[in-house]
PDB file of N, CA and C in Angstrom:
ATOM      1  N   UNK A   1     -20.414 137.746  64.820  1.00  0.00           N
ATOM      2  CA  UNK A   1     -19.912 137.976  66.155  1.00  0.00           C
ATOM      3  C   UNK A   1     -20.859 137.309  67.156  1.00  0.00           C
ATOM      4  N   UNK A   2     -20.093 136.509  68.316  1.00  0.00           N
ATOM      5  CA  UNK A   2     -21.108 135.869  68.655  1.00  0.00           C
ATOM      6  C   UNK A   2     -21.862 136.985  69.842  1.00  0.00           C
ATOM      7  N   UNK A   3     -23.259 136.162  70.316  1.00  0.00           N
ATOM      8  CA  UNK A   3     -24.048 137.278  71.301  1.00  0.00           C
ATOM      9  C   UNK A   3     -23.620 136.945  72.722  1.00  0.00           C
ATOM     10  N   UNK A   4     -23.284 135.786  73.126  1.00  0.00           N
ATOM     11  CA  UNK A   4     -22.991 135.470  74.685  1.00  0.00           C
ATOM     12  C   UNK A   4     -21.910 136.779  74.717  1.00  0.00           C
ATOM     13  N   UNK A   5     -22.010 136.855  76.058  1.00  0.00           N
ATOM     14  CA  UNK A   5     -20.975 137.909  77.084  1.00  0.00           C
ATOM     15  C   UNK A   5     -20.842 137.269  77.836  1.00  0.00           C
ATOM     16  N   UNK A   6     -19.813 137.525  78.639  1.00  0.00           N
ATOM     17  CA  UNK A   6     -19.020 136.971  79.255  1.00  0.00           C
ATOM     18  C   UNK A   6     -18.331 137.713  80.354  1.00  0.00           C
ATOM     19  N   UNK A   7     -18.725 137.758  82.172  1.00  0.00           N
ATOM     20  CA  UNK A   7     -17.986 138.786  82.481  1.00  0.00           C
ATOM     21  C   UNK A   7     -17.108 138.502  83.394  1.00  0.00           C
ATOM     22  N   UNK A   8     -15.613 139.601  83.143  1.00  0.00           N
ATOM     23  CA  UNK A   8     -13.957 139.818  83.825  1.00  0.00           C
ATOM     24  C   UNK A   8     -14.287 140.232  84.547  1.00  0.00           C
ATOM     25  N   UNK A   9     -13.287 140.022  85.786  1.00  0.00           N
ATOM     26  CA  UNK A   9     -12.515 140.851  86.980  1.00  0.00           C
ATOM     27  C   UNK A   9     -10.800 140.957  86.518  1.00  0.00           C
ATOM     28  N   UNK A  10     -10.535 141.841  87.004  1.00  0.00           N
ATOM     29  CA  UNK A  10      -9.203 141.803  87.186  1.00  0.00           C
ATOM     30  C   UNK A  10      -8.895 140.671  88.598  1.00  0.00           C
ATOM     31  N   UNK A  11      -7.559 139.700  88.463  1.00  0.00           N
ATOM     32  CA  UNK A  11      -7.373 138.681  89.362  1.00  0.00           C
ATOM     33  C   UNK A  11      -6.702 139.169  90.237  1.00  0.00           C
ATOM     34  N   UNK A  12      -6.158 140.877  90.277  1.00  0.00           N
ATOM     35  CA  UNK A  12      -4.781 141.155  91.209  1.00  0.00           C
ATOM     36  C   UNK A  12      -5.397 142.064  92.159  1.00  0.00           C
ATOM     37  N   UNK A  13      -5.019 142.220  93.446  1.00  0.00           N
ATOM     38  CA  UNK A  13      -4.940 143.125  94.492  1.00  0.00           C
ATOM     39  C   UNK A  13      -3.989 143.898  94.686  1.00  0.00           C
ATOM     40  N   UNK A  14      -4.494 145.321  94.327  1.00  0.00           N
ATOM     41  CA  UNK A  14      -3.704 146.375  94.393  1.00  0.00           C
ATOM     42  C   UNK A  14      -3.694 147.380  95.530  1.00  0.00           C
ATOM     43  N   UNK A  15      -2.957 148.282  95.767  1.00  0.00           N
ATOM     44  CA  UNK A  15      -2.924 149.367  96.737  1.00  0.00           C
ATOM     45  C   UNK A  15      -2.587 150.546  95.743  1.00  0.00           C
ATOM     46  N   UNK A  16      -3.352 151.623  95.776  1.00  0.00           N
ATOM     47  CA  UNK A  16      -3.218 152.823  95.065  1.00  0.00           C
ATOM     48  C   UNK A  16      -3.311 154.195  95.833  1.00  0.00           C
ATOM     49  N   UNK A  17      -3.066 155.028  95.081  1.00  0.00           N
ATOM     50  CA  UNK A  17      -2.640 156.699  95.487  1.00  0.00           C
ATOM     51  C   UNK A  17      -3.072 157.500  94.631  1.00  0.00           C
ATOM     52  N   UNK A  18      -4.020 158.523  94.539  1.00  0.00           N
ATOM     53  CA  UNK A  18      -4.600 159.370  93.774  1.00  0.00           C
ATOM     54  C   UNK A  18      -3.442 160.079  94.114  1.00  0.00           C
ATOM     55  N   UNK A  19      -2.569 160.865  92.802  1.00  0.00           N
ATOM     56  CA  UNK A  19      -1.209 161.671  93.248  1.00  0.00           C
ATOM     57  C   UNK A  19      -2.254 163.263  92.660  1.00  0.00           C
ATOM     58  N   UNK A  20      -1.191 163.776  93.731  1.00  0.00           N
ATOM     59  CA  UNK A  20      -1.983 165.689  94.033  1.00  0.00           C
ATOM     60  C   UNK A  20      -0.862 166.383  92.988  1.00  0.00           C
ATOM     61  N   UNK A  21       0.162 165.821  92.937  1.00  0.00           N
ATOM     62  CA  UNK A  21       1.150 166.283  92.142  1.00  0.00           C
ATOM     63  C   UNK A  21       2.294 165.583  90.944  1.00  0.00           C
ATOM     64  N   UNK A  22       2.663 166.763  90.157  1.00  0.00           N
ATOM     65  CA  UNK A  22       3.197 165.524  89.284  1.00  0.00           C
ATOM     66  C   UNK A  22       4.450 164.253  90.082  1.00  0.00           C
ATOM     67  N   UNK A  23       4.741 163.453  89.181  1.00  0.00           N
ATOM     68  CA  UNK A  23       6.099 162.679  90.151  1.00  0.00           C
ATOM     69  C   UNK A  23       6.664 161.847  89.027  1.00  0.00           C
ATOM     70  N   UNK A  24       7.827 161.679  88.982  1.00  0.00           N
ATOM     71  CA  UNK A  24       8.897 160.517  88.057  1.00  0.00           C
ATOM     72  C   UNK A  24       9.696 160.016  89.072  1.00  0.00           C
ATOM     73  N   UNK A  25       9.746 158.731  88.335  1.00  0.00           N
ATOM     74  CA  UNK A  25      10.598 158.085  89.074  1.00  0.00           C
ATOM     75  C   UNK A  25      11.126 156.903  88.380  1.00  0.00           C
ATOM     76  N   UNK A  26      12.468 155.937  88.620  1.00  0.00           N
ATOM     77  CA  UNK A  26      12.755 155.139  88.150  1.00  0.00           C
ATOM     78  C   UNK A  26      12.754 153.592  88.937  1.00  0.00           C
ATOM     79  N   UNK A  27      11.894 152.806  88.272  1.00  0.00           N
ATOM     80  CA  UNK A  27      11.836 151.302  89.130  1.00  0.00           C
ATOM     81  C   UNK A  27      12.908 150.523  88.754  1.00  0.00           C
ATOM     82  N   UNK A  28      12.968 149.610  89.466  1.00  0.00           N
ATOM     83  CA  UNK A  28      13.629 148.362  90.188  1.00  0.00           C
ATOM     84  C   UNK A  28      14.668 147.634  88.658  1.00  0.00           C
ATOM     85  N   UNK A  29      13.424 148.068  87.529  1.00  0.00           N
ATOM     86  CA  UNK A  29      13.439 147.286  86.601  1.00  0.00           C
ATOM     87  C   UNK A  29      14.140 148.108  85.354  1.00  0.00           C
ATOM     88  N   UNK A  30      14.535 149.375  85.897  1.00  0.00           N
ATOM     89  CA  UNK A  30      15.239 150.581  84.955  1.00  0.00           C
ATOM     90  C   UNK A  30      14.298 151.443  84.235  1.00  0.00           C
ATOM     91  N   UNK A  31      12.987 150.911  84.457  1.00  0.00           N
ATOM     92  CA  UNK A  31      11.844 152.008  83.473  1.00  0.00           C
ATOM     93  C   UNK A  31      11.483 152.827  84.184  1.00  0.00           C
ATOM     94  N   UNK A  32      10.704 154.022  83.420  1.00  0.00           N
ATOM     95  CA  UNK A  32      10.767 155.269  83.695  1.00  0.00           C
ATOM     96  C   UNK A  32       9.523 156.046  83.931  1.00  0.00           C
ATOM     97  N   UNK A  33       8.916 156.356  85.140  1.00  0.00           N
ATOM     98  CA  UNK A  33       7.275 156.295  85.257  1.00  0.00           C
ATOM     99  C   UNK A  33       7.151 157.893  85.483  1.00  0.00           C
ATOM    100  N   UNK A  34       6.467 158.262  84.931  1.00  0.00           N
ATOM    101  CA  UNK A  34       5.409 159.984  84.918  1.00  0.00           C
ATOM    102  C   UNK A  34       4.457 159.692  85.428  1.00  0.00           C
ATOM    103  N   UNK A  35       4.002 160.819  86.062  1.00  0.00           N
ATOM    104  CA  UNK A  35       2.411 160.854  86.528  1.00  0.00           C
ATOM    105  C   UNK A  35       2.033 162.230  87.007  1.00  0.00           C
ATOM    106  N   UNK A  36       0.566 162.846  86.587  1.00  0.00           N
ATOM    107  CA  UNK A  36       0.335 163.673  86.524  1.00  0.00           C
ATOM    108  C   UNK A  36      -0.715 163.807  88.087  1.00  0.00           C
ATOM    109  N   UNK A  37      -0.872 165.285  88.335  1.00  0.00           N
ATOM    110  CA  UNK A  37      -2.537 164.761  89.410  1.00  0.00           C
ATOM    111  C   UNK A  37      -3.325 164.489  88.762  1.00  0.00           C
ATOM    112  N   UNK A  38      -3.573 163.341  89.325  1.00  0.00           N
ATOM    113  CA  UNK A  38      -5.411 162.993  88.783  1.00  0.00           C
ATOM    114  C   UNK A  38      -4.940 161.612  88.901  1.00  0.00           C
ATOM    115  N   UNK A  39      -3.707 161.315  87.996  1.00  0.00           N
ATOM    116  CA  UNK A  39      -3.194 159.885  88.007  1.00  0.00           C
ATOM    117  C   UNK A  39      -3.233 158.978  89.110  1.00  0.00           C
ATOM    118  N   UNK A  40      -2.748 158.204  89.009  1.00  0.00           N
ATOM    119  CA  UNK A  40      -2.658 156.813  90.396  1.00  0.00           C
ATOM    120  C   UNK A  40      -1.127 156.480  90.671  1.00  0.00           C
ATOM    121  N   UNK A  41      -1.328 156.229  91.606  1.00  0.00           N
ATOM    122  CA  UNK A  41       0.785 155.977  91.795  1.00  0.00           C
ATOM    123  C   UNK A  41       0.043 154.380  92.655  1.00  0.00           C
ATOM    124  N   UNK A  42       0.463 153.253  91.378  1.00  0.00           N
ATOM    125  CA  UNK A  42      -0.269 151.962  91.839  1.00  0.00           C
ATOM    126  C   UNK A  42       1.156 150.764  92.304  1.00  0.00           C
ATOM    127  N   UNK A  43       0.873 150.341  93.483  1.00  0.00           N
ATOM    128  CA  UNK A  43       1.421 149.255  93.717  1.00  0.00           C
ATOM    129  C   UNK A  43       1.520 148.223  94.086  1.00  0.00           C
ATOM    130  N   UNK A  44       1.574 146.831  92.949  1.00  0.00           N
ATOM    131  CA  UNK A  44       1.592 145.648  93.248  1.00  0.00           C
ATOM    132  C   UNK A  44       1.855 144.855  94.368  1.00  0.00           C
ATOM    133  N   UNK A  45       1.222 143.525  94.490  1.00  0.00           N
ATOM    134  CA  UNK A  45       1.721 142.927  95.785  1.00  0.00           C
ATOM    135  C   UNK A  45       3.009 142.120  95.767  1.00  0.00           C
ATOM    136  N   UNK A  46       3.658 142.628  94.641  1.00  0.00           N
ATOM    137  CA  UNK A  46       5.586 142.140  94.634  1.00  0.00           C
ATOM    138  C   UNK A  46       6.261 143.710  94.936  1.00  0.00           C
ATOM    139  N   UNK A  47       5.575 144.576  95.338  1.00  0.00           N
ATOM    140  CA  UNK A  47       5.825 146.253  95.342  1.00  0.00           C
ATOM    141  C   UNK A  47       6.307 146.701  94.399  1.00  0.00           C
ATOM    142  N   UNK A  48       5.721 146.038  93.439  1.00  0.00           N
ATOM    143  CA  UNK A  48       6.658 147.560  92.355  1.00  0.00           C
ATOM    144  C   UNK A  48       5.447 148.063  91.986  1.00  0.00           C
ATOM    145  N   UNK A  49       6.064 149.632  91.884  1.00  0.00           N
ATOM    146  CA  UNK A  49       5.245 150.948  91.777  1.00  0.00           C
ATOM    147  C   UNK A  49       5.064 151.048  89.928  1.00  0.00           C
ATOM    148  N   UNK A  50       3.890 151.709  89.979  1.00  0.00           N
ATOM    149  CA  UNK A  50       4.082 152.065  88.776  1.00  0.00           C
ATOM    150  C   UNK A  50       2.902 153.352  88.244  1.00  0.00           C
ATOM    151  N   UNK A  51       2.805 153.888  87.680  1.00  0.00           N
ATOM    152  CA  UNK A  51       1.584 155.024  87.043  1.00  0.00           C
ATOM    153  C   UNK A  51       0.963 154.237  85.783  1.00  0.00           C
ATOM    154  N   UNK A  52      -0.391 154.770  86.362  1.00  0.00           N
ATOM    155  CA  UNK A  52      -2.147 153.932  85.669  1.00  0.00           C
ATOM    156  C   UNK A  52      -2.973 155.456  85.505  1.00  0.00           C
ATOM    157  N   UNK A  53      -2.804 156.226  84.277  1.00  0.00           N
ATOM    158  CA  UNK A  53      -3.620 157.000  84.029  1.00  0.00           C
ATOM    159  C   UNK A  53      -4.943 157.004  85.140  1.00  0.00           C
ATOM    160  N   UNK A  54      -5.950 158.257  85.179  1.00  0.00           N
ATOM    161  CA  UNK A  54      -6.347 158.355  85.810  1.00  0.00           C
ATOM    162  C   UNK A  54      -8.014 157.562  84.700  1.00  0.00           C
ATOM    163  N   UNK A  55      -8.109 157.758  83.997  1.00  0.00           N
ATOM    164  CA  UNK A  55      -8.914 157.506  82.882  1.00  0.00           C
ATOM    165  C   UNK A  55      -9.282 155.995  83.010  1.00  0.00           C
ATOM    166  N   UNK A  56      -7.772 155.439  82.763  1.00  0.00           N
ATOM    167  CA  UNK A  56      -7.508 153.523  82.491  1.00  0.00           C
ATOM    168  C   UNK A  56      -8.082 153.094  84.185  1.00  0.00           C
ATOM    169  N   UNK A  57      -7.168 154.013  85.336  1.00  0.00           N
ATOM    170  CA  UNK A  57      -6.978 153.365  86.492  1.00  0.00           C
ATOM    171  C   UNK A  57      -8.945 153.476  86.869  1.00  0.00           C
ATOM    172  N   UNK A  58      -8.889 154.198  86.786  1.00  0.00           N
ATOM    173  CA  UNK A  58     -10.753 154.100  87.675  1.00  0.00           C
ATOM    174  C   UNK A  58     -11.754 153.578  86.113  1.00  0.00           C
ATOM    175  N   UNK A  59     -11.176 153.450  85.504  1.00  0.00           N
ATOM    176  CA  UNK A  59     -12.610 152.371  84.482  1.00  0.00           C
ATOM    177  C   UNK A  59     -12.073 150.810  85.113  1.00  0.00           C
ATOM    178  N   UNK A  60     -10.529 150.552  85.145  1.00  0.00           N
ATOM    179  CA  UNK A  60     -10.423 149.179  85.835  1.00  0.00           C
ATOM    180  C   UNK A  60     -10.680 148.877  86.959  1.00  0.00           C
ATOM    181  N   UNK A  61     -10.366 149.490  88.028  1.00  0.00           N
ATOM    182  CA  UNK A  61     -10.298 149.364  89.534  1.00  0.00           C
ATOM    183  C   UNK A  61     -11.772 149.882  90.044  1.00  0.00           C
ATOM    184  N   UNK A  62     -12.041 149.177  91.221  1.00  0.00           N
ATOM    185  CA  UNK A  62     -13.073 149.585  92.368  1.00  0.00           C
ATOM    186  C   UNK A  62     -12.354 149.593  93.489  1.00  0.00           C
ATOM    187  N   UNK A  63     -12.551 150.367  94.263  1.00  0.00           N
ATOM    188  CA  UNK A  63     -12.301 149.833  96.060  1.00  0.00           C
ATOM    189  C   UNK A  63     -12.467 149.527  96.925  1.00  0.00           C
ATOM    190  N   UNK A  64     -12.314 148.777  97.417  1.00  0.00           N
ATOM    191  CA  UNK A  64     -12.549 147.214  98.089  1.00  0.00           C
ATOM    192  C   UNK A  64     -13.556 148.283  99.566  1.00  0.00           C
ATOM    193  N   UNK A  65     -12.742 148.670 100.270  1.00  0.00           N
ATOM    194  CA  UNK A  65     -12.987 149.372 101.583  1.00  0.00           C
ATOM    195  C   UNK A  65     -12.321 150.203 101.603  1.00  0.00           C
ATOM    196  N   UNK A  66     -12.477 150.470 102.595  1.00  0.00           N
ATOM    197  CA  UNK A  66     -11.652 151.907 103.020  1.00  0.00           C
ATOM    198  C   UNK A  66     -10.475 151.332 103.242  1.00  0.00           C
ATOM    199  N   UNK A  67      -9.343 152.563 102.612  1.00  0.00           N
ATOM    200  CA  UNK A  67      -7.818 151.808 102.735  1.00  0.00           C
ATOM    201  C   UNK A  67      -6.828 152.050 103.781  1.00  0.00           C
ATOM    202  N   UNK A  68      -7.671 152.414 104.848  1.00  0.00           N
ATOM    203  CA  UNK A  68      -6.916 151.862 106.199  1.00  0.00           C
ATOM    204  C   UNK A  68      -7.582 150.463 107.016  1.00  0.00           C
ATOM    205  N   UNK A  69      -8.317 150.046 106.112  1.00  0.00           N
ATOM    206  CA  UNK A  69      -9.111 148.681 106.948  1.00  0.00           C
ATOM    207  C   UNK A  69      -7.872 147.855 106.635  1.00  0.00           C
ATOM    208  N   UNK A  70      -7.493 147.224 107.854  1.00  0.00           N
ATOM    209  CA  UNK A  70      -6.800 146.279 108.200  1.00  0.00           C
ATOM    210  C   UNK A  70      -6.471 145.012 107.917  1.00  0.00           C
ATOM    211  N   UNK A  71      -8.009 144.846 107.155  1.00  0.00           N
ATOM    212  CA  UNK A  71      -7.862 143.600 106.778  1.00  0.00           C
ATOM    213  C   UNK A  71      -7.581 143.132 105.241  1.00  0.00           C
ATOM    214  N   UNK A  72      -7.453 144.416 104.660  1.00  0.00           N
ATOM    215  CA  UNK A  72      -7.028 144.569 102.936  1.00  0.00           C
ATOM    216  C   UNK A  72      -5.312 143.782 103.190  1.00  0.00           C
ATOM    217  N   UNK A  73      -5.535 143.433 102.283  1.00  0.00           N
ATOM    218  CA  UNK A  73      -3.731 142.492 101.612  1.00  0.00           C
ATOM    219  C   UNK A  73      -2.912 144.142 101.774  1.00  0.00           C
ATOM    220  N   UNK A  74      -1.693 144.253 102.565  1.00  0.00           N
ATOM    221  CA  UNK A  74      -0.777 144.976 102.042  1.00  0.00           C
ATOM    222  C   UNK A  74       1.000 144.920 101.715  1.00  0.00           C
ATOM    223  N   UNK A  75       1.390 145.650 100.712  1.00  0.00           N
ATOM    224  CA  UNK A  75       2.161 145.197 100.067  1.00  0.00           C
ATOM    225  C   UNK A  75       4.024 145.035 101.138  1.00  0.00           C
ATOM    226  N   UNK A  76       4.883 144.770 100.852  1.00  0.00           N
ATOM    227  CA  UNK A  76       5.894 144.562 101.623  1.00  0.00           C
ATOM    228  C   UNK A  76       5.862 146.418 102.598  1.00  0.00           C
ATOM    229  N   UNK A  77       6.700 146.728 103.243  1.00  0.00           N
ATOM    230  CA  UNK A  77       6.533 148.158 103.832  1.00  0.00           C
ATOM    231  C   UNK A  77       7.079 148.489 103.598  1.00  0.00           C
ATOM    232  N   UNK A  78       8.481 147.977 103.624  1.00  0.00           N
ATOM    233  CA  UNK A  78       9.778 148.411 102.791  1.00  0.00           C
ATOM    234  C   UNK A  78       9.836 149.042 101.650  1.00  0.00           C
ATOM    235  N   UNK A  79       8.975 148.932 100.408  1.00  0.00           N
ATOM    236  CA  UNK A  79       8.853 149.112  99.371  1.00  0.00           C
ATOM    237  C   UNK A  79       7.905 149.861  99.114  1.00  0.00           C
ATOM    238  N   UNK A  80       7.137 150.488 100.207  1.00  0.00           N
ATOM    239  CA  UNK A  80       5.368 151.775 100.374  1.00  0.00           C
ATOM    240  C   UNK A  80       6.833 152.893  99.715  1.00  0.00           C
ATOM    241  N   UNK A  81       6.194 153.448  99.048  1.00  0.00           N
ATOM    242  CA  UNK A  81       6.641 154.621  98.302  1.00  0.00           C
ATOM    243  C   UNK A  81       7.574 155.776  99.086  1.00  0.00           C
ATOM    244  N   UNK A  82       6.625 155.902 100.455  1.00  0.00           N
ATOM    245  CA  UNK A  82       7.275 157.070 101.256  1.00  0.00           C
ATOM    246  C   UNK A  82       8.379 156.428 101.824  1.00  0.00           C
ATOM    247  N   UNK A  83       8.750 155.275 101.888  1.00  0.00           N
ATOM    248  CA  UNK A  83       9.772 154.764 102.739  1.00  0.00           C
ATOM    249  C   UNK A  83      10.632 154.342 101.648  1.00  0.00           C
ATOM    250  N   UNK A  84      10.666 154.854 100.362  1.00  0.00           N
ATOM    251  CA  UNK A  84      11.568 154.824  99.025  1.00  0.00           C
ATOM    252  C   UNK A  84      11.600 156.544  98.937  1.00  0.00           C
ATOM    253  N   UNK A  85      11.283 157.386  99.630  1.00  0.00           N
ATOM    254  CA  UNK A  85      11.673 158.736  99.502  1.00  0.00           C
ATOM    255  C   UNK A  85      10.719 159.047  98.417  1.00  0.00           C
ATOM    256  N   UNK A  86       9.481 158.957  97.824  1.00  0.00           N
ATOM    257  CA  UNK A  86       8.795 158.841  96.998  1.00  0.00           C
ATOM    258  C   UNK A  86       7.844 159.681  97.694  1.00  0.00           C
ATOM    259  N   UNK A  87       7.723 161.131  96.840  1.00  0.00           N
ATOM    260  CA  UNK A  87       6.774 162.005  98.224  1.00  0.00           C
ATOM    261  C   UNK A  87       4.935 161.722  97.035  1.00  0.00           C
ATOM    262  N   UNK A  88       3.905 161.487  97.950  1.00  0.00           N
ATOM    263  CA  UNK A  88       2.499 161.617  96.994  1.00  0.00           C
ATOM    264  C   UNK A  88       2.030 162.146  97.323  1.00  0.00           C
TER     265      UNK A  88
END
């Protein structure tokens, strides 16, 4: 096995939601998302939503700033969860 390392980032910018409660829901794409509290209710910058364990989501992700800074990428508005009737 060789010894060099080598180190990743993830390449994508996300917007996330620590959820307080459980939630299901069905995306765009017909699949079928659970999420527990603790979990993440994560969404891409094409907006689709989706659930990232709470375990997976914070060993991958850091956060950038605080997520009302203005100057973070955000995703279409149309498609922010609460404006899909999507309560977090």
């Amino acid at each position: 096995m060789p010894e060099d390392w080598n180190i990743y980032r993830t390449r994508f910018l996300v917007r996330a939601k620590q959820l307080s409660q459980s939630i299901a829901f069905t995306d765009p794409l017909g699949r079928e998302h659970r999420g527990k509290p603790g979990d993440y209710l994560v969404e891409s910058s094409e907006g689709l939503l989706r659930i990232a364990p709470r375990e997976i989501f914070e060993d991958i992700y850091v956060v950038l700033e605080d997520s009302c800074h203005p100057t973070l990428p955000s995703a279409h508005a149309a498609s922010r969860p609460e404006r899909r009737g999507l309560a977090v």
